[in-house]
Protein backbone atom coordinates (compact mmCIF):
# COMPACT_ATOMS: atom_id res chain seq x y z
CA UNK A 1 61.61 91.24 143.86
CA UNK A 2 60.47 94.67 144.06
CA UNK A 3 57.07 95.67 142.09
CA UNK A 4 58.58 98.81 141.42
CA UNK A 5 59.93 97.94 138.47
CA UNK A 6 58.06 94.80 137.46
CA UNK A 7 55.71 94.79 134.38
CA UNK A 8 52.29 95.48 134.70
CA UNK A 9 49.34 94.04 132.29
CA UNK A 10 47.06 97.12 132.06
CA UNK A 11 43.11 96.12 133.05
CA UNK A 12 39.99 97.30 131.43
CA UNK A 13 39.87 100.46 133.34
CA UNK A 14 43.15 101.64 133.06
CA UNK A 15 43.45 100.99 129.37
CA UNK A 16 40.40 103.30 128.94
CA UNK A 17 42.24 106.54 131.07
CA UNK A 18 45.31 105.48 129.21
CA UNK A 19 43.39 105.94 125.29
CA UNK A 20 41.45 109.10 126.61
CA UNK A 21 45.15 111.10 127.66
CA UNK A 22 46.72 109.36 124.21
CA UNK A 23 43.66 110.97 122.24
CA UNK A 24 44.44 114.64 124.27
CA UNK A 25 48.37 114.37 123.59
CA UNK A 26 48.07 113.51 119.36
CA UNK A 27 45.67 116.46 119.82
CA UNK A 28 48.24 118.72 120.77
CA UNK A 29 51.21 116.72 119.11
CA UNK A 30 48.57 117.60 116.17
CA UNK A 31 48.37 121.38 116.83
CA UNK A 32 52.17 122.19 117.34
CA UNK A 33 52.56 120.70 113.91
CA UNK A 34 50.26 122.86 112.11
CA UNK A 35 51.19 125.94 114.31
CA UNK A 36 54.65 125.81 115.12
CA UNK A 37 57.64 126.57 113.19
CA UNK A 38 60.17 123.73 113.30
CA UNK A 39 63.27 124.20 115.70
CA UNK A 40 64.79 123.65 119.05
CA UNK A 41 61.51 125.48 120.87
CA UNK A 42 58.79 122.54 118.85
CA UNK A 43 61.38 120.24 119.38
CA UNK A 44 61.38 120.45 123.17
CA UNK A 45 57.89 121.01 123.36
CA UNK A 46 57.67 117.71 121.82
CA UNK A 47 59.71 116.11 123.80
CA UNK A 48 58.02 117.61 127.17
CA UNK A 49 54.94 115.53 125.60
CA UNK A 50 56.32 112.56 125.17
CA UNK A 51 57.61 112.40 128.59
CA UNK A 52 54.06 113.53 130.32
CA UNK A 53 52.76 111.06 128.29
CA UNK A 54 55.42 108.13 130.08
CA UNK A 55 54.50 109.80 133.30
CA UNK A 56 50.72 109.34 132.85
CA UNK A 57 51.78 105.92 132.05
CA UNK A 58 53.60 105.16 135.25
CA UNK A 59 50.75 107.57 137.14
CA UNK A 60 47.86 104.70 135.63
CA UNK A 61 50.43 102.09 136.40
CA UNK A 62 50.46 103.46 140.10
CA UNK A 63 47.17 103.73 140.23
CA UNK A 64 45.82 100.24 139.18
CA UNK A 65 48.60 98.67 141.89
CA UNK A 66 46.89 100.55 144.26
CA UNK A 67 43.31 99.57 143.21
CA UNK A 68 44.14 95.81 142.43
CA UNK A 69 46.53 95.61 144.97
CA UNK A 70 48.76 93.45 142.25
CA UNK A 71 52.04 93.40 142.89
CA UNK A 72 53.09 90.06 141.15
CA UNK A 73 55.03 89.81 138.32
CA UNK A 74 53.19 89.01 135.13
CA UNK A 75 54.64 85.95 133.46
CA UNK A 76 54.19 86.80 129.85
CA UNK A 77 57.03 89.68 129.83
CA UNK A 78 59.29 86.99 131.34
């Protein structure tokens, strides 16, 4: 099976650069809703953030394989 697409229990470390971008994107999640008018424009914008924030996801993901070396599947996600 390919670790590609296998789950991946988040250590320590990577739970900690994981909080500190979640902090940075309700930060800005916080500021277009105070500053921008709703529509398509904060709509996308939104969206954009949500998907950096799945890509900095997959980017920690990445990067604790490649520190731990762990490419086993976990057992608790089945």
């Amino acid at each position: 099976m390919s670790w590609r697409f296998s789950y991946v229990k988040y250590d320590d470390k990577s739970i900690e650069i994981q909080e500190a971008f979640k902090k940075k994107f309700e930060e800005l999640e916080a500021l277009a809703n105070e500053n921008l008018h709703d529509g398509r424009a904060k709509s996308l914008f939104i969206t954009a953030l949500e998907e950096a924030y799945m890509w900095t996801g997959k980017a920690i993901r990445d990067q604790q394989i490649a520190r731990d070396s762990q490419k086993e599947h976990v057992a608790e996600r089945g």
